[in-house]
Structures are given as structure tokens and as C-alpha cells.
C-alpha atoms as a PDB file:
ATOM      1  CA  UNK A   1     -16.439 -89.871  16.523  1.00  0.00           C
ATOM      2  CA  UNK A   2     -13.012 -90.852  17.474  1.00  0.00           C
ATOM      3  CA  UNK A   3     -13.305 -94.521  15.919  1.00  0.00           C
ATOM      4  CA  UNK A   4     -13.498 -92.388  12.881  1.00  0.00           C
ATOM      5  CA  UNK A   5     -10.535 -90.603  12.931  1.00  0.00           C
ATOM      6  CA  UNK A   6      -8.352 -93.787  14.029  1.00  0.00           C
ATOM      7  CA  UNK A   7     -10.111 -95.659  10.673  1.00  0.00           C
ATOM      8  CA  UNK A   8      -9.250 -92.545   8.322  1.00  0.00           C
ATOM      9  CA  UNK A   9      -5.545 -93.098   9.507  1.00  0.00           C
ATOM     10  CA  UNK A  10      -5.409 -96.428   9.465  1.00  0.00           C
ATOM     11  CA  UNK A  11      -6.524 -96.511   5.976  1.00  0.00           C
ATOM     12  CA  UNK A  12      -4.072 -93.616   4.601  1.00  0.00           C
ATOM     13  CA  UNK A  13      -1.443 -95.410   6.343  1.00  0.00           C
ATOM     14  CA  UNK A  14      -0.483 -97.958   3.663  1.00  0.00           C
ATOM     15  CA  UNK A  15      -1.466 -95.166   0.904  1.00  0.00           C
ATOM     16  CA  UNK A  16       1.324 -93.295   2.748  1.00  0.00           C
ATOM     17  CA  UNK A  17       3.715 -95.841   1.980  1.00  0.00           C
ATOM     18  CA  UNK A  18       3.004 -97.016  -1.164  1.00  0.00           C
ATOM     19  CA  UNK A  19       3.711 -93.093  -2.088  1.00  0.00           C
ATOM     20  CA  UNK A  20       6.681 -93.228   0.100  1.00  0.00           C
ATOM     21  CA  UNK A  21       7.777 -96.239  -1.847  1.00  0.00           C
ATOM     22  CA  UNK A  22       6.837 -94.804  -5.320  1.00  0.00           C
ATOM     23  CA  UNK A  23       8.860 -91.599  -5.159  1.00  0.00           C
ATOM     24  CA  UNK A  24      11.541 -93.089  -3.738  1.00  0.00           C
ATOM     25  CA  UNK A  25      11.585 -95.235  -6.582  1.00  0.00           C
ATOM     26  CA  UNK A  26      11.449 -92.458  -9.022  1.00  0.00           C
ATOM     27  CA  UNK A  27      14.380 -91.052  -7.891  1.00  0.00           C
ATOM     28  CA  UNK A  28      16.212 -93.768  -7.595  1.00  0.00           C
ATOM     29  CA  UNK A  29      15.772 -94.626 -11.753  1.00  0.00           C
ATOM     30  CA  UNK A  30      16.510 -91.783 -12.713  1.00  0.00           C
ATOM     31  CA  UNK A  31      19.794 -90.119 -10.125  1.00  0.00           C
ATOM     32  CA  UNK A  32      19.877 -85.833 -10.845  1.00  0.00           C
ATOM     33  CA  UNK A  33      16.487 -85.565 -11.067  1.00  0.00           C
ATOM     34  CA  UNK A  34      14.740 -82.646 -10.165  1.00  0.00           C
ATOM     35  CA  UNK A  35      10.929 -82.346  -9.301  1.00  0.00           C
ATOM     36  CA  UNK A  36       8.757 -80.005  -8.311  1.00  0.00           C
ATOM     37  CA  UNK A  37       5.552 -80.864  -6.308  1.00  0.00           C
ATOM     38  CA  UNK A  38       3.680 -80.656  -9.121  1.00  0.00           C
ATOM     39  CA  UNK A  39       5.717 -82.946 -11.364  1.00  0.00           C
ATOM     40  CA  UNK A  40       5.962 -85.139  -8.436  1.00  0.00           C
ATOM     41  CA  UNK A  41       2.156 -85.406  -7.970  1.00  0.00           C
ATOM     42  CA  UNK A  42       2.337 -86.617 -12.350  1.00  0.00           C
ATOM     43  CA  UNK A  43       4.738 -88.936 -12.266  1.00  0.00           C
ATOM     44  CA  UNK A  44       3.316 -90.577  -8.851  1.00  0.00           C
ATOM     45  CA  UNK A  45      -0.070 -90.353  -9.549  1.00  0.00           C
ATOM     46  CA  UNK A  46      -0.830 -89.297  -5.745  1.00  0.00           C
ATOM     47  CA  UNK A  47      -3.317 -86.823  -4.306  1.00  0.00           C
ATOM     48  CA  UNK A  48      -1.472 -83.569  -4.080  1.00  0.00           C
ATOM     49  CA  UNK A  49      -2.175 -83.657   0.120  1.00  0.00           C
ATOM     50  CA  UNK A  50      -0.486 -87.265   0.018  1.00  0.00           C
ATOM     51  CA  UNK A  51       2.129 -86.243  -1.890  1.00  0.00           C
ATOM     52  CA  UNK A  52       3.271 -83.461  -0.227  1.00  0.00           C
ATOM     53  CA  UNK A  53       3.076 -85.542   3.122  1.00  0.00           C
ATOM     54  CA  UNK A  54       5.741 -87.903   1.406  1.00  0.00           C
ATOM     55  CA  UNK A  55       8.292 -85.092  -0.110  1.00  0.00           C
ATOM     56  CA  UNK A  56       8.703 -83.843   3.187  1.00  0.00           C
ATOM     57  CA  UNK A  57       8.979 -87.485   4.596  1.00  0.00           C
ATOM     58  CA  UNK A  58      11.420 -88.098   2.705  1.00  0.00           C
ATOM     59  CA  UNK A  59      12.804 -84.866   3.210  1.00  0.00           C
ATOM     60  CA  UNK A  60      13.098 -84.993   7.040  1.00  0.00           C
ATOM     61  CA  UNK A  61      14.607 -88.694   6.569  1.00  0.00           C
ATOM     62  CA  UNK A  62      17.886 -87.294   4.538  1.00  0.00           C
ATOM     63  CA  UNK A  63      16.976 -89.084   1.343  1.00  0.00           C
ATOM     64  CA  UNK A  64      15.779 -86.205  -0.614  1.00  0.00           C
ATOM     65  CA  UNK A  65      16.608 -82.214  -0.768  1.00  0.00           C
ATOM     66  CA  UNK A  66      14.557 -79.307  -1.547  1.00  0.00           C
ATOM     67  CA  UNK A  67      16.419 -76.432  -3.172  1.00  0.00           C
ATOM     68  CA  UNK A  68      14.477 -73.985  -4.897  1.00  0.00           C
ATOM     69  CA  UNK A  69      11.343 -75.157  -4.979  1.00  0.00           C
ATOM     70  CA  UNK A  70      12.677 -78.794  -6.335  1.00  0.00           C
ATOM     71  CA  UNK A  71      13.016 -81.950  -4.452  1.00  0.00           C
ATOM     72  CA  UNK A  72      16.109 -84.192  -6.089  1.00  0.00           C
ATOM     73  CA  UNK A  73      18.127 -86.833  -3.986  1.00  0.00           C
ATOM     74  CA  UNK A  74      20.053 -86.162  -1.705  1.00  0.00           C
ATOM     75  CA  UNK A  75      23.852 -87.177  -2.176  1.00  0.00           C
ATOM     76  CA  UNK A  76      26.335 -87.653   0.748  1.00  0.00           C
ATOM     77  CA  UNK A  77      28.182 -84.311  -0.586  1.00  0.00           C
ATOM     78  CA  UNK A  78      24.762 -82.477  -0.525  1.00  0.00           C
ATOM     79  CA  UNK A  79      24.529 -79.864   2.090  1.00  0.00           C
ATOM     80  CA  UNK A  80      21.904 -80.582   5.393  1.00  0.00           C
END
């Protein structure tokens, strides 16, 4: 039972940062932008679970902000 749990993760692993990778890249092209969860999850093309995993990687790691709802990047004025 555990071997499948340790597979599971091992796969989403690189799915992880392929998203991680992906969004970042979004809002790096385009600097100001605003997304929600769900406009993340379009413009990615992720799973919505995935995705939300990422946002608040990303989120926790001081590159992006959530403010109402909306993640953008973060900025070195930009509040913690």
C-alpha cells in the first residue's frame, strides 16, 4: 500500500514543477498581472488541485501575492 503512495508522489513531482515553472512564466511575460485561480488554471492548463498547490508555492516562496482573491507578482515594494 505504501509503495503506492511514494509512486503517486513521485510521479506528481515533476507535474509540480512543470506548473511551478509555467506560472511563473506567465507572470513573468506579462508584469501587473492579476489572476484569479480560475484564470490561472486557463492560462496554465493545470488540474485545478495542481494548480492551487503551485499559487500557494509560489506564494509562500515571496514570488507571488494574493490580494483579494488575485495572485499577481510580487514586487520588492509589495507588502509581506
Amino acid at each position: 500500500m505504501l509503495e503506492g503512495r511514494e509512486t503517486g508522489a513521485m510521479e506528481s513531482r515533476p507535474q509540480l514543477i512543470r506548473g511551478v515553472e509555467r506560472l511563473k512564466g506567465l507572470f513573468l511575460e506579462m508584469p501587473g498581472t492579476r489572476l484569479t485561480l480560475t484564470d490561472a488554471i486557463k492560462l496554465s492548463g493545470l488540474e485545478r488541485s495542481v494548480c492551487e498547490v503551485v499559487l500557494d508555492t509560489l506564494e509562500h516562496a515571496h514570488f507571488l501575492r494574493r490580494a483579494n482573491g488575485c495572485y499577481q507578482l510580487r514586487t520588492p515594494d509589495s507588502p509581506f
